[in-house]
C-alpha atoms as a PDB file:
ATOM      1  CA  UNK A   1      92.973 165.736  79.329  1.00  0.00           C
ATOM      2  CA  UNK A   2      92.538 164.636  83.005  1.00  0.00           C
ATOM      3  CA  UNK A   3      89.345 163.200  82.132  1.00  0.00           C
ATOM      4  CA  UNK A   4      90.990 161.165  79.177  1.00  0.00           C
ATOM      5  CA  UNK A   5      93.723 159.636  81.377  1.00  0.00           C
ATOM      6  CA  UNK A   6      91.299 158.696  84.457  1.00  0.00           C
ATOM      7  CA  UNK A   7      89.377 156.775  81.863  1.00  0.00           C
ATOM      8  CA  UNK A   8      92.533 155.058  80.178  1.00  0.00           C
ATOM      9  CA  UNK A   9      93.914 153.956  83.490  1.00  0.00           C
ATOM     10  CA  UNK A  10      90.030 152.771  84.184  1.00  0.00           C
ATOM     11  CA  UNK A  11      89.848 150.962  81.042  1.00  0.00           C
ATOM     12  CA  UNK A  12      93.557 149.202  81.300  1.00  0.00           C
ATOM     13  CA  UNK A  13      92.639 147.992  84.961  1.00  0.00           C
ATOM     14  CA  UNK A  14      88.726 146.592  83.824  1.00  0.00           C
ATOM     15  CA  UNK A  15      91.457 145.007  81.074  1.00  0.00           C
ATOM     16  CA  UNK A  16      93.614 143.306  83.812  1.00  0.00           C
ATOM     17  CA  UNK A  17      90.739 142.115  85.690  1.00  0.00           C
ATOM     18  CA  UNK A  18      88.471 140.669  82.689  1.00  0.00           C
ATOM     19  CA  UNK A  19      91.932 138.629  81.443  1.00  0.00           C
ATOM     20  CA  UNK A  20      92.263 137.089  85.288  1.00  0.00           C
ATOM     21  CA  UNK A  21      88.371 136.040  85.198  1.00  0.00           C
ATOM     22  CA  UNK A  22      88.754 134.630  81.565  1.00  0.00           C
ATOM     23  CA  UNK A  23      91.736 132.713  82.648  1.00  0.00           C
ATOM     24  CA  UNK A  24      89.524 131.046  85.934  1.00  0.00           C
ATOM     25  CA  UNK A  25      92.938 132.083  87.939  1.00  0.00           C
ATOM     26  CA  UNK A  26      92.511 130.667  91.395  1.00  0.00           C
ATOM     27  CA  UNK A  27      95.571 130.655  94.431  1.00  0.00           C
ATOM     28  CA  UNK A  28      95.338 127.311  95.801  1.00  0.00           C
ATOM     29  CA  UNK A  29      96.946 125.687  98.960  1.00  0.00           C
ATOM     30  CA  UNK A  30     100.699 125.730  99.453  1.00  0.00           C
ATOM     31  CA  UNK A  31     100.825 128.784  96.770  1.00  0.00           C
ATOM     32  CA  UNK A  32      99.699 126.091  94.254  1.00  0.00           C
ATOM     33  CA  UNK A  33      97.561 128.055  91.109  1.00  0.00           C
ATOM     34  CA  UNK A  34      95.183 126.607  89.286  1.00  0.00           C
ATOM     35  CA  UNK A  35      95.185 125.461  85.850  1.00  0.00           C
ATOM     36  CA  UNK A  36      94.205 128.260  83.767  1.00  0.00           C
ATOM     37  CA  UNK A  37      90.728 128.103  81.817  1.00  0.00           C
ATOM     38  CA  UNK A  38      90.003 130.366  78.684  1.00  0.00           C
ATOM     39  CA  UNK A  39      86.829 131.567  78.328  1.00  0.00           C
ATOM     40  CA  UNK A  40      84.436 135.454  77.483  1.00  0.00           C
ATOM     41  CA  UNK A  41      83.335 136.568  80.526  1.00  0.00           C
ATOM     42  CA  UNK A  42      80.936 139.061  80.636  1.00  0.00           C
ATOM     43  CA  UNK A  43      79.100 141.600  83.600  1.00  0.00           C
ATOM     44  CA  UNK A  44      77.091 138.414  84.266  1.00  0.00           C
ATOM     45  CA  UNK A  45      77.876 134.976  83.119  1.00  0.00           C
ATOM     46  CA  UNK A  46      75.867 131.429  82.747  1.00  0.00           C
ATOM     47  CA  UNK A  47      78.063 129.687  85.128  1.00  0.00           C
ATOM     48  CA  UNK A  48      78.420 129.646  89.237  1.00  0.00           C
ATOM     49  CA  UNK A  49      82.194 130.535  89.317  1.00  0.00           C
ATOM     50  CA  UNK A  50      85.951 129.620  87.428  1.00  0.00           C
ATOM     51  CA  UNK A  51      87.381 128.136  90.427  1.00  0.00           C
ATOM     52  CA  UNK A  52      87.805 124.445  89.172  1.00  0.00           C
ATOM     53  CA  UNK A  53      87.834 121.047  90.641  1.00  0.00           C
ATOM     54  CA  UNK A  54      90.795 120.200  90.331  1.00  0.00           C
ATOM     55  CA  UNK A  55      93.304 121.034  93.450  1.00  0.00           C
ATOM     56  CA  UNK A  56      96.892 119.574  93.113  1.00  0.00           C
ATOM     57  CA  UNK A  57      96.883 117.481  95.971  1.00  0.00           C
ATOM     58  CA  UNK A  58      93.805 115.932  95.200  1.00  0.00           C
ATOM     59  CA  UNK A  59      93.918 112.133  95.064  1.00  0.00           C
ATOM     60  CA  UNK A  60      91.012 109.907  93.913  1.00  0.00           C
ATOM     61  CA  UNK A  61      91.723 106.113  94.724  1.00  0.00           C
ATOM     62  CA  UNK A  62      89.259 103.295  95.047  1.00  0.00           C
ATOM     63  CA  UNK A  63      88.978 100.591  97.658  1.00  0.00           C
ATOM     64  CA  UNK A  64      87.580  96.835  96.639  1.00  0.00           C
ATOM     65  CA  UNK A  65      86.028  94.820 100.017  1.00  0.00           C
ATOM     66  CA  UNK A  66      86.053  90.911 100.141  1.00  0.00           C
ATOM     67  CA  UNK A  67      85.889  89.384  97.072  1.00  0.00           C
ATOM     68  CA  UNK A  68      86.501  85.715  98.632  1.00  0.00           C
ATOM     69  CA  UNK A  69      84.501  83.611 101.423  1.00  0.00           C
ATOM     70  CA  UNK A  70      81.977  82.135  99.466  1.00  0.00           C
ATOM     71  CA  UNK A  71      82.323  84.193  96.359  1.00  0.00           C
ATOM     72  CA  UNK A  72      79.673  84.726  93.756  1.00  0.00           C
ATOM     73  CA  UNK A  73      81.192  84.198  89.816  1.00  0.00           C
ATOM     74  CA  UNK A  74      81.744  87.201  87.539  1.00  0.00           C
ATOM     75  CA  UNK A  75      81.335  89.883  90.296  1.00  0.00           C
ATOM     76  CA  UNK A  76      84.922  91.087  90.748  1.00  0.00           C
ATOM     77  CA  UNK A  77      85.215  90.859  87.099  1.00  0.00           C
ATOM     78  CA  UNK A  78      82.139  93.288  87.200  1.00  0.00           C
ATOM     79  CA  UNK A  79      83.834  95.736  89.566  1.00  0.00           C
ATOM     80  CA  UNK A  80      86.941  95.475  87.503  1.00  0.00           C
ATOM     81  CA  UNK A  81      85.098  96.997  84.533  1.00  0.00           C
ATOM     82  CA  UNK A  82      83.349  99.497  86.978  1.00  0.00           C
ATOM     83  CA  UNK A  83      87.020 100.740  88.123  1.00  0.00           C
ATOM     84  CA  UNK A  84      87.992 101.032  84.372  1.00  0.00           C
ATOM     85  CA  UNK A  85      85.132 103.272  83.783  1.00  0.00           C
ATOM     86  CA  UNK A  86      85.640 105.690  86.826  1.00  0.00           C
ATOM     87  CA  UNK A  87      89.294 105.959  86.567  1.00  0.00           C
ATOM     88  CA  UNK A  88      90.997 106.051  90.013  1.00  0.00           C
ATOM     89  CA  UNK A  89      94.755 106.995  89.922  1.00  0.00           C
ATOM     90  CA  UNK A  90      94.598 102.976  92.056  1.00  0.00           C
ATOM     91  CA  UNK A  91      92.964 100.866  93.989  1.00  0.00           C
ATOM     92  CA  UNK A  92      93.460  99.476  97.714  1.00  0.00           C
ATOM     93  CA  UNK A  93      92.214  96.476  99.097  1.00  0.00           C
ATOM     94  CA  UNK A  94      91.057  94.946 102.176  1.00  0.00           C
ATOM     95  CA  UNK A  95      91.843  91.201 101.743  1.00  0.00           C
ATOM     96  CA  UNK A  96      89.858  88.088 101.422  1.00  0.00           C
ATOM     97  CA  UNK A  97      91.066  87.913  97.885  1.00  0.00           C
ATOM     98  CA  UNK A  98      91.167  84.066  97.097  1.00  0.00           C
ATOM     99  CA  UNK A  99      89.192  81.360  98.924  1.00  0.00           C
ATOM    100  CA  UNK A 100      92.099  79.857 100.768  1.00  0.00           C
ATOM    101  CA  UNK A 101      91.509  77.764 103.665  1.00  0.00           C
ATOM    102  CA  UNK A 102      93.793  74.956 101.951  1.00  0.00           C
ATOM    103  CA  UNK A 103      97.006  73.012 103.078  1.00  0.00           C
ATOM    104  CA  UNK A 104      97.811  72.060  98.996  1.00  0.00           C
ATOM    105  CA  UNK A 105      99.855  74.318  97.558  1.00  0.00           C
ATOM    106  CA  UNK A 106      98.249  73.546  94.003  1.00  0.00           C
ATOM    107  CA  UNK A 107      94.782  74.798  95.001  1.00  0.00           C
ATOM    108  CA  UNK A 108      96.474  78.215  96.628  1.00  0.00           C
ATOM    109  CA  UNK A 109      98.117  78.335  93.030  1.00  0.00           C
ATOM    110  CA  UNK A 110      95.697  77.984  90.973  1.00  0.00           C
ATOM    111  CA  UNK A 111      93.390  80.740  93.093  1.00  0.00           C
ATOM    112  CA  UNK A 112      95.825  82.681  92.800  1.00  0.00           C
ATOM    113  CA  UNK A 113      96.215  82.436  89.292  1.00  0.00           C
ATOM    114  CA  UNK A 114      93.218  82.871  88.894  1.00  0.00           C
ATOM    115  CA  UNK A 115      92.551  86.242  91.109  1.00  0.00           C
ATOM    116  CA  UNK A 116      95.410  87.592  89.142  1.00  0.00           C
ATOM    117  CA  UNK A 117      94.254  87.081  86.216  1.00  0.00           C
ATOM    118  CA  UNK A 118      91.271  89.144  86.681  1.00  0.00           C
ATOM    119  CA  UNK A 119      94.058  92.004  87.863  1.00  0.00           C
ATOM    120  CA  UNK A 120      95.249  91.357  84.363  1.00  0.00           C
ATOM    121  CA  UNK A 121      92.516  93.828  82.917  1.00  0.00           C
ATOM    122  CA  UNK A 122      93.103  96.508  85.657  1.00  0.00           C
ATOM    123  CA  UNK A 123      94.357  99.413  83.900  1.00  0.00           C
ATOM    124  CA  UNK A 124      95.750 101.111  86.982  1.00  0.00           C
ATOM    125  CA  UNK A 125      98.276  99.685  90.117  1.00  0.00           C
ATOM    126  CA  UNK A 126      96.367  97.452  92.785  1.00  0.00           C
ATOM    127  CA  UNK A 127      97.627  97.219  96.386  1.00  0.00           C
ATOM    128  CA  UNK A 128      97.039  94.117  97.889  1.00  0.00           C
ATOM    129  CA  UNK A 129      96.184  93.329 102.048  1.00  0.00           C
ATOM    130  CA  UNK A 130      95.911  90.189 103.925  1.00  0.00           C
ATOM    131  CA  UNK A 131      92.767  88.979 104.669  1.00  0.00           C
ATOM    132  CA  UNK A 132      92.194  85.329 106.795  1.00  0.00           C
ATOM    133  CA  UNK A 133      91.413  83.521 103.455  1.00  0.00           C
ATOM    134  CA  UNK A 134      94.381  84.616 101.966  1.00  0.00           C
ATOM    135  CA  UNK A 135      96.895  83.592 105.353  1.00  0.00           C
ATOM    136  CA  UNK A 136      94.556  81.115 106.726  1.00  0.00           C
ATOM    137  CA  UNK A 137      97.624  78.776 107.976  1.00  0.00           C
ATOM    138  CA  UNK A 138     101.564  78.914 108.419  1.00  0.00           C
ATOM    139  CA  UNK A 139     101.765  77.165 104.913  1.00  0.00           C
ATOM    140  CA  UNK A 140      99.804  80.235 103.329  1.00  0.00           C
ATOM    141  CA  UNK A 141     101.478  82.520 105.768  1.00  0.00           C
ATOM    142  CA  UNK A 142     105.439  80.984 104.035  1.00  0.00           C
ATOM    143  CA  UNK A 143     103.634  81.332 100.931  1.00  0.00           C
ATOM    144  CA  UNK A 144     102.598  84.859 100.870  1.00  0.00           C
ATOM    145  CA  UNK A 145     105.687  85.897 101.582  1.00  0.00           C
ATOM    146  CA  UNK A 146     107.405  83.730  98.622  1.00  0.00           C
ATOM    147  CA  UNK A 147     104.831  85.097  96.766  1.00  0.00           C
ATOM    148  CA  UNK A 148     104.410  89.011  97.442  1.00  0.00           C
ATOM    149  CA  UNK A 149     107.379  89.526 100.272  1.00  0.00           C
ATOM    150  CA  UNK A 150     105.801  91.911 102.753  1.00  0.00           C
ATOM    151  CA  UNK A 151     102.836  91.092 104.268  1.00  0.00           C
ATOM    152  CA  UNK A 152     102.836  94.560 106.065  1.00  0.00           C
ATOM    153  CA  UNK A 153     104.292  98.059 104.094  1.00  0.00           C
ATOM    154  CA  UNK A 154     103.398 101.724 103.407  1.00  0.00           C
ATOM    155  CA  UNK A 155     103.639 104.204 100.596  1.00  0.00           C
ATOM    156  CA  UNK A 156     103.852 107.640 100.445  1.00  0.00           C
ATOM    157  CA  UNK A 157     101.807 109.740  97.809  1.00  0.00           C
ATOM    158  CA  UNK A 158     101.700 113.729  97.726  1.00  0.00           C
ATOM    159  CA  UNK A 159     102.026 114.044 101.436  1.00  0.00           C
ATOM    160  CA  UNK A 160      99.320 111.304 102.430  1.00  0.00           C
ATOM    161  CA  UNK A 161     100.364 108.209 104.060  1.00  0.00           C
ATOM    162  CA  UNK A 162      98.994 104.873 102.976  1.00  0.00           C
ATOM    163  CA  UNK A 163      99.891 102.183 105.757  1.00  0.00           C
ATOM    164  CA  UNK A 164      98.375  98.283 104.887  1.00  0.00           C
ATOM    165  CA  UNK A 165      98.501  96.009 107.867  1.00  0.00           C
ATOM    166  CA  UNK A 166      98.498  92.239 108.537  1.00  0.00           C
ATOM    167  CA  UNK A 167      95.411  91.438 111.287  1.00  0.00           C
ATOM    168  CA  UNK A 168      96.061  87.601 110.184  1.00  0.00           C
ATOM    169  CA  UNK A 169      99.626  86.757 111.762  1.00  0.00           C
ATOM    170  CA  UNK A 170     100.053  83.452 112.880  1.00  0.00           C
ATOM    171  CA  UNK A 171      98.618  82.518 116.098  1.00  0.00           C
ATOM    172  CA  UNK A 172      97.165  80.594 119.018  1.00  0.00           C
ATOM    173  CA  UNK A 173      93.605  79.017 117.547  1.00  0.00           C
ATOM    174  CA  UNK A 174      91.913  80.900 120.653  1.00  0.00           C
ATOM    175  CA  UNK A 175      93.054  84.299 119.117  1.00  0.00           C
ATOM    176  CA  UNK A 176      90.783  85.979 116.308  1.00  0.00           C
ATOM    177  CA  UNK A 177      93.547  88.180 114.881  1.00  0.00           C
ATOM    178  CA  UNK A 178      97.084  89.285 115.587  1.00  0.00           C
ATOM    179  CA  UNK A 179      99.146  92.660 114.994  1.00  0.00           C
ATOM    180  CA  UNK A 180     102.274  90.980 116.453  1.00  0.00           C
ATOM    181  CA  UNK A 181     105.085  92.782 118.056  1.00  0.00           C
ATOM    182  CA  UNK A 182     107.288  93.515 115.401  1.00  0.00           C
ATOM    183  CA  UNK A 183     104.651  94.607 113.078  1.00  0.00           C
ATOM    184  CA  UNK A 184     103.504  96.968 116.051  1.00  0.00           C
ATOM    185  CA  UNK A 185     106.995  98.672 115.913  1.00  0.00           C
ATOM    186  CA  UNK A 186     106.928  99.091 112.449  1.00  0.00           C
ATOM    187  CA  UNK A 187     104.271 100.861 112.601  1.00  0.00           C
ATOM    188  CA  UNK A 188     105.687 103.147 115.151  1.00  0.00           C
ATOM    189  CA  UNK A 189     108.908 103.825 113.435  1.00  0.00           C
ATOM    190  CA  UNK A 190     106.944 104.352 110.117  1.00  0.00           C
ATOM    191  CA  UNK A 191     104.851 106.385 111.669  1.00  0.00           C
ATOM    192  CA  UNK A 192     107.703 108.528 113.457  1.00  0.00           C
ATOM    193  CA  UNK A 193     109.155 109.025 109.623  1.00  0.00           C
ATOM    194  CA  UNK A 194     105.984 110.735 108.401  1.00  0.00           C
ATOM    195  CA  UNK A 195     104.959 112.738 110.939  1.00  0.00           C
ATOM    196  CA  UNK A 196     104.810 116.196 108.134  1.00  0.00           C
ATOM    197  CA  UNK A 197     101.853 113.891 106.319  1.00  0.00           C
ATOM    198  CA  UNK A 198      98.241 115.755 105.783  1.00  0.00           C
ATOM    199  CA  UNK A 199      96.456 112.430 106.555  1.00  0.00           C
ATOM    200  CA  UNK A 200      96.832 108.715 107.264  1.00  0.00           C
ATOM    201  CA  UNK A 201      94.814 106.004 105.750  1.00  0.00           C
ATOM    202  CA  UNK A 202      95.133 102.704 107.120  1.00  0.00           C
ATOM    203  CA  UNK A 203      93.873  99.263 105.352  1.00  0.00           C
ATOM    204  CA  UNK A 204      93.411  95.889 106.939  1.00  0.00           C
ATOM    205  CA  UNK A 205      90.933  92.778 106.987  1.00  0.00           C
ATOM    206  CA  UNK A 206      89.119  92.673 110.770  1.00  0.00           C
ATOM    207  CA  UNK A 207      86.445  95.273 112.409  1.00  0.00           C
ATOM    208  CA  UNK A 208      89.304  94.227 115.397  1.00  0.00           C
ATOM    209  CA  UNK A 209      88.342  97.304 117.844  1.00  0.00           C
ATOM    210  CA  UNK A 210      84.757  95.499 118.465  1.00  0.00           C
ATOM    211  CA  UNK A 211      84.014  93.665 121.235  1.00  0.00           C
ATOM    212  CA  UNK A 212      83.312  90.086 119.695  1.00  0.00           C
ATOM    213  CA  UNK A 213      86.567  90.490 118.606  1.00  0.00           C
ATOM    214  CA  UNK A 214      88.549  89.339 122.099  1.00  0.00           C
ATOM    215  CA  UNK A 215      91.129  90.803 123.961  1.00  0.00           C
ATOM    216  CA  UNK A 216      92.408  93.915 121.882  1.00  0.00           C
ATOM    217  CA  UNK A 217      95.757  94.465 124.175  1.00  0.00           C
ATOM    218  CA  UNK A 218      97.271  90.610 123.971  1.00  0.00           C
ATOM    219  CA  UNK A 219      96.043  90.871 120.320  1.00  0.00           C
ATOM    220  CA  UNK A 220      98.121  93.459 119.555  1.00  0.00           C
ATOM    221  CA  UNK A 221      95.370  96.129 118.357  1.00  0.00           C
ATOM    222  CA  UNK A 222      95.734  98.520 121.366  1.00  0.00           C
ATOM    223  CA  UNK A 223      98.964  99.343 120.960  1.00  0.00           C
ATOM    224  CA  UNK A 224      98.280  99.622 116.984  1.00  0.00           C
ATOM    225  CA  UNK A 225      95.758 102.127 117.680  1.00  0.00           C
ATOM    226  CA  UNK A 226      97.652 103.906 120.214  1.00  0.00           C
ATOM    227  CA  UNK A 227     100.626 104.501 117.552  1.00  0.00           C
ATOM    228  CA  UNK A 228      97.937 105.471 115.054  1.00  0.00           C
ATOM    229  CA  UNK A 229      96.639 108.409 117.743  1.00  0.00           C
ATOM    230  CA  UNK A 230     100.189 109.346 118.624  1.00  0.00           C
ATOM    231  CA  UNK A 231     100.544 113.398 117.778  1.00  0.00           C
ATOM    232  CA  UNK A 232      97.084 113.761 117.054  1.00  0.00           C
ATOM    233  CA  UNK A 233      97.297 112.494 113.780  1.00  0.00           C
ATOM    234  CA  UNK A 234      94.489 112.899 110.955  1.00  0.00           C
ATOM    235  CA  UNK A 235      93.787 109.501 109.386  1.00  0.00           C
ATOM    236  CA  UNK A 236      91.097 106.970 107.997  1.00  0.00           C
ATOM    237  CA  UNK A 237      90.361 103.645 108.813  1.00  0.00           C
ATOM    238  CA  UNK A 238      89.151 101.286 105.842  1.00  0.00           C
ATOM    239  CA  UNK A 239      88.386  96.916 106.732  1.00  0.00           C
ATOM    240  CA  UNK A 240      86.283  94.350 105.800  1.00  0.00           C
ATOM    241  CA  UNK A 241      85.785  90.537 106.744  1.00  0.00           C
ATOM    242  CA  UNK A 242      82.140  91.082 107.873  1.00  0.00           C
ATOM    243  CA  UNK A 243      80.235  91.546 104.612  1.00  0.00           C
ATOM    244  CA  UNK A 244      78.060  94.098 106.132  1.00  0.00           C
ATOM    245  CA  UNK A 245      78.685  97.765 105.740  1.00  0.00           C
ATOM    246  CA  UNK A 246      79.004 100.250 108.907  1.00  0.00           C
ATOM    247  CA  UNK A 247      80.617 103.562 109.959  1.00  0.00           C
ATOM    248  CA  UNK A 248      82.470 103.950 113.154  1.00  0.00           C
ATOM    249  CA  UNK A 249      83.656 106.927 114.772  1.00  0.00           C
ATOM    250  CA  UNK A 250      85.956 106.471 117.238  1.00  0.00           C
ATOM    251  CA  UNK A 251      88.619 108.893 118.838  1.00  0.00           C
ATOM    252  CA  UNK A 252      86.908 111.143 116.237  1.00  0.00           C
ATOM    253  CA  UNK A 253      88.188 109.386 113.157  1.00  0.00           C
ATOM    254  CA  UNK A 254      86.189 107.399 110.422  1.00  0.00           C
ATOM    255  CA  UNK A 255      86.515 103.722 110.675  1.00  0.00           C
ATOM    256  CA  UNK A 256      84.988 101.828 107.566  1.00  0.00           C
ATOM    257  CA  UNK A 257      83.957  98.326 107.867  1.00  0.00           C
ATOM    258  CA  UNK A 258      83.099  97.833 103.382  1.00  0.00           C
ATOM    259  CA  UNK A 259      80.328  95.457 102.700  1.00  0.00           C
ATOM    260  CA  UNK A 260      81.597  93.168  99.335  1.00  0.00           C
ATOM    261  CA  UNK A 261      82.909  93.201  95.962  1.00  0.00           C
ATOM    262  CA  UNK A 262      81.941  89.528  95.164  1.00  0.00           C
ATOM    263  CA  UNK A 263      82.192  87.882  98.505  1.00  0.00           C
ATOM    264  CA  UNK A 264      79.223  85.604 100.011  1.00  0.00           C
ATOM    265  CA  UNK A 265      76.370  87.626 101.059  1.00  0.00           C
ATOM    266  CA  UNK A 266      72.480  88.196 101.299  1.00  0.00           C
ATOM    267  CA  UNK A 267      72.171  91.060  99.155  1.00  0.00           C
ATOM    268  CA  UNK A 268      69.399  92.332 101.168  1.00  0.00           C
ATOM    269  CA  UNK A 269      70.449  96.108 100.371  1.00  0.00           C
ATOM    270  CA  UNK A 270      71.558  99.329 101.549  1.00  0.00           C
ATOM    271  CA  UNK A 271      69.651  98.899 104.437  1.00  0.00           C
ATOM    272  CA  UNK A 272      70.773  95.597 105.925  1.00  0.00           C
ATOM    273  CA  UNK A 273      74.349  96.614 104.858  1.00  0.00           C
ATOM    274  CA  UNK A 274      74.467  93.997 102.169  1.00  0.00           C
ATOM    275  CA  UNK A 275      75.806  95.174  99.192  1.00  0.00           C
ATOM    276  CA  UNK A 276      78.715  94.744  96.306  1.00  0.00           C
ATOM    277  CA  UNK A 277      80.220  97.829  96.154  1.00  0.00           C
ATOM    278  CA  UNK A 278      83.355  99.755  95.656  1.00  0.00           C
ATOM    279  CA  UNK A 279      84.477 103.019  97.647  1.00  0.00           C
ATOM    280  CA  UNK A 280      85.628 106.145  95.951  1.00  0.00           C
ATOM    281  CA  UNK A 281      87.775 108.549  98.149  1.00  0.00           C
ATOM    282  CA  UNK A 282      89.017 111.705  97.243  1.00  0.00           C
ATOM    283  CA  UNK A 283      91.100 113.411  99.629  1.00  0.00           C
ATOM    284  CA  UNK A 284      90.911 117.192  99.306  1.00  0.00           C
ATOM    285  CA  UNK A 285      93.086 120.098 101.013  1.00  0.00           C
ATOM    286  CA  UNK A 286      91.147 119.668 104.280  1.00  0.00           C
ATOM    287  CA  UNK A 287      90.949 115.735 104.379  1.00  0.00           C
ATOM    288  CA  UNK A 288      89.130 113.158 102.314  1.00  0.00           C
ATOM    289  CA  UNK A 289      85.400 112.672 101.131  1.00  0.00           C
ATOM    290  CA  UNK A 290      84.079 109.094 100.964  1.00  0.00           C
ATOM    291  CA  UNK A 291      81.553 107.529  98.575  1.00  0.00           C
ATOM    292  CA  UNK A 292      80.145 104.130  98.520  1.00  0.00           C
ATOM    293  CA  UNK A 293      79.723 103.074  94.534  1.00  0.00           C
ATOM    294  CA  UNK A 294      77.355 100.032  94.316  1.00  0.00           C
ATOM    295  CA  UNK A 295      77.834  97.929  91.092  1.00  0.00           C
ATOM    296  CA  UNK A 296      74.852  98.272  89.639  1.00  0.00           C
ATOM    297  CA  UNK A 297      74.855 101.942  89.348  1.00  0.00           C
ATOM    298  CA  UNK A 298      77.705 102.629  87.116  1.00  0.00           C
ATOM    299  CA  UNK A 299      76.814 101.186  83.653  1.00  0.00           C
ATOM    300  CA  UNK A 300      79.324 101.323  80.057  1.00  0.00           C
ATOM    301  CA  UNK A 301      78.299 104.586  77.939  1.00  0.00           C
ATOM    302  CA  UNK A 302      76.928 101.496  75.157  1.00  0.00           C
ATOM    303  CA  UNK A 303      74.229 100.302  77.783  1.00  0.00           C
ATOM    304  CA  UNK A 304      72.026 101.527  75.148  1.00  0.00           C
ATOM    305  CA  UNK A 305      72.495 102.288  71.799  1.00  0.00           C
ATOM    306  CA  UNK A 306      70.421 103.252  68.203  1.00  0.00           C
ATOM    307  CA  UNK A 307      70.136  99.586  67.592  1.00  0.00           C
ATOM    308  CA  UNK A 308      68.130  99.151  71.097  1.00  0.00           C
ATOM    309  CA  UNK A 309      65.710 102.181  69.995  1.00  0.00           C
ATOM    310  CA  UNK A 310      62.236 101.200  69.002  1.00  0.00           C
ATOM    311  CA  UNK A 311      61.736 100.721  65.346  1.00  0.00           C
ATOM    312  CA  UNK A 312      58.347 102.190  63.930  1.00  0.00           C
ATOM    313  CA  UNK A 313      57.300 101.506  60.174  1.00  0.00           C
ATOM    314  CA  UNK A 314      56.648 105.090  58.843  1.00  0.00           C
ATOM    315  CA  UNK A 315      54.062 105.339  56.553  1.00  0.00           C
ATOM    316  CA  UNK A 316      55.030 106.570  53.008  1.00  0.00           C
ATOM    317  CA  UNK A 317      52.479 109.218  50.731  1.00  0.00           C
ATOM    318  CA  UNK A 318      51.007 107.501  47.613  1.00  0.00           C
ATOM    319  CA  UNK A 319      52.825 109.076  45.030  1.00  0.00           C
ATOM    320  CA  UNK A 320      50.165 107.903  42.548  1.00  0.00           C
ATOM    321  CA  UNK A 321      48.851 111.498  40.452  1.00  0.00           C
ATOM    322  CA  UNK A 322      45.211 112.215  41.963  1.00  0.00           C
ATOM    323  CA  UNK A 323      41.875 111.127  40.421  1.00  0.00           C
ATOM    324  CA  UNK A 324      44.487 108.523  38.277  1.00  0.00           C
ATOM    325  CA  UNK A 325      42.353 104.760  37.113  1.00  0.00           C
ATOM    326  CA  UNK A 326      43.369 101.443  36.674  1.00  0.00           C
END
């Protein structure tokens, strides 16, 4: 009888355990659980593990470089199909986003027009940045704000800050950029509100911490950066402007200068830096992973179909009886 119970408790607890396995069960971060998968397990199974992919705070976003500054036709539109296809929950930008460079307000109308147009087939929200060919003058500068209000905000998405900065304020002609001093304040204060984040990620046009750049302290950048470093804060740097790709690490953060998504360039490849691209960040429990999607490699599922298969003619049997005249 003792025997028969040790092997009934045995069997109800192999029970528990096989029903946890099937269901893929998995205690995430924060006390978070996993979304439950149903499936026969067995002693051993033809799979690694049930622990799936798919953590709660996990955000997937993509972020478009300079379309503008001597722009090629029908790339953007190109990249807007590519974004369709890999489905971010949205995409950032890092300005240069019409051609600009105008004092008639028709021309900055009809570029706009048309840039938003091509937003038209977007299927997701788009976050727009400053770049100098979008504020080249105080007549764009009036006009972006009659236009899109801020030319500096934030947003706050399941604990991860997203801060987009102006580098193209108004200034002297000797100056290459400006963060002036009420956008630097901002910044603090915003900062100061969202101290609890998990990470930062910060979007504007100019590589401005490099030394071609000019003076970084009457400029307005070091006391950007400072704010940024404040409390030993977690965060990602994303710009453009160049049209040539490079990594930075400074203060132990990842600065990202994007190649293109349309704007003038070379095309020389990967490694000259010149390349139309798109980049694809996740951001996981323990901070975000970054991937550089060129255009060319994502392609519709119908880049090949039955009708582009080779046709052979097949050879029928004579169905003519054997040994049969005439």
């Amino acid at each position: 009888m003792k025997r028969l119970l040790n092997a009934v408790v045995v069997g109800l607890a192999l029970t528990v355990l096989m029903i946890f396995a099937a269901r893929g069960t998995a205690r995430m971060r924060g006390g978070d659980v996993a979304a439950p998968i149903s499936v026969q397990t067995a002693e051993r199974n033809p799979w690694t593990n049930l622990e799936m992919n798919n953590r709660p705070g996990t955000i997937r976003f993509a972020v478009v470089s300079d379309r503008t500054g001597g722009h090629r036709p029908g790339i953007f539109t190109r990249a807007v199909r590519m974004i369709n296809m890999l489905q971010p929950e949205f995409v950032m930008s890092v300005g240069d986003l019409i051609e600009g460079y105008s004092t008639d307000p028709g021309q900055w109308a009809l570029e706009w027009s048309e840039f938003e147009s091509k937003l038209d087939a977007l299927q997701m929200p788009f976050f727009f940045c400053i770049g100098n060919h979008d504020m080249s003058n105080v007549p764009m500068s009036d006009n972006w704000r009659r236009k899109f209000g801020r030319a500096y905000y934030s947003f706050r998405y399941r604990d991860v800050l997203f801060v987009v900065l102006n580098s193209e304020e108004p200034r002297p002609k000797e100056q290459i950029y400006k963060f002036g001093s009420e956008q630097q304040e901002w910044l603090r204060q915003t900062l100061d509100k969202n101290r609890d984040v998990r990470w930062t990620f910060v979007f504007f046009h100019k590589p401005v911490w490099q030394e071609a750049m000019g003076d970084p302290l009457s400029q307005g950048w070091t006391p950007i950066e400072e704010a940024l470093l404040a409390g030993d804060r977690r965060y990602t740097v994303f710009v453009g402007h160049e049209h040539n790709y490079a990594k930075f690490l400074r203060h132990g953060r990842e600065y990202f200068m994007l190649a293109t998504t349309g704007g003038g360039s070379k095309m020389r490849g990967v490694e000259y830096g010149e390349f139309d691209h798109v980049s694809w960040v996740t951001m996981k429990d323990n901070g975000p992973v970054i991937a550089n999607v060129l255009l060319e490699g994502v392609q519709p599922n119908d880049v090949r179909t039955s009708r582009d298969l080779p046709h052979y003619a097949i050879e029928r049997p004579s169905t003519r009886p054997v040994g049969a005249g005439g």
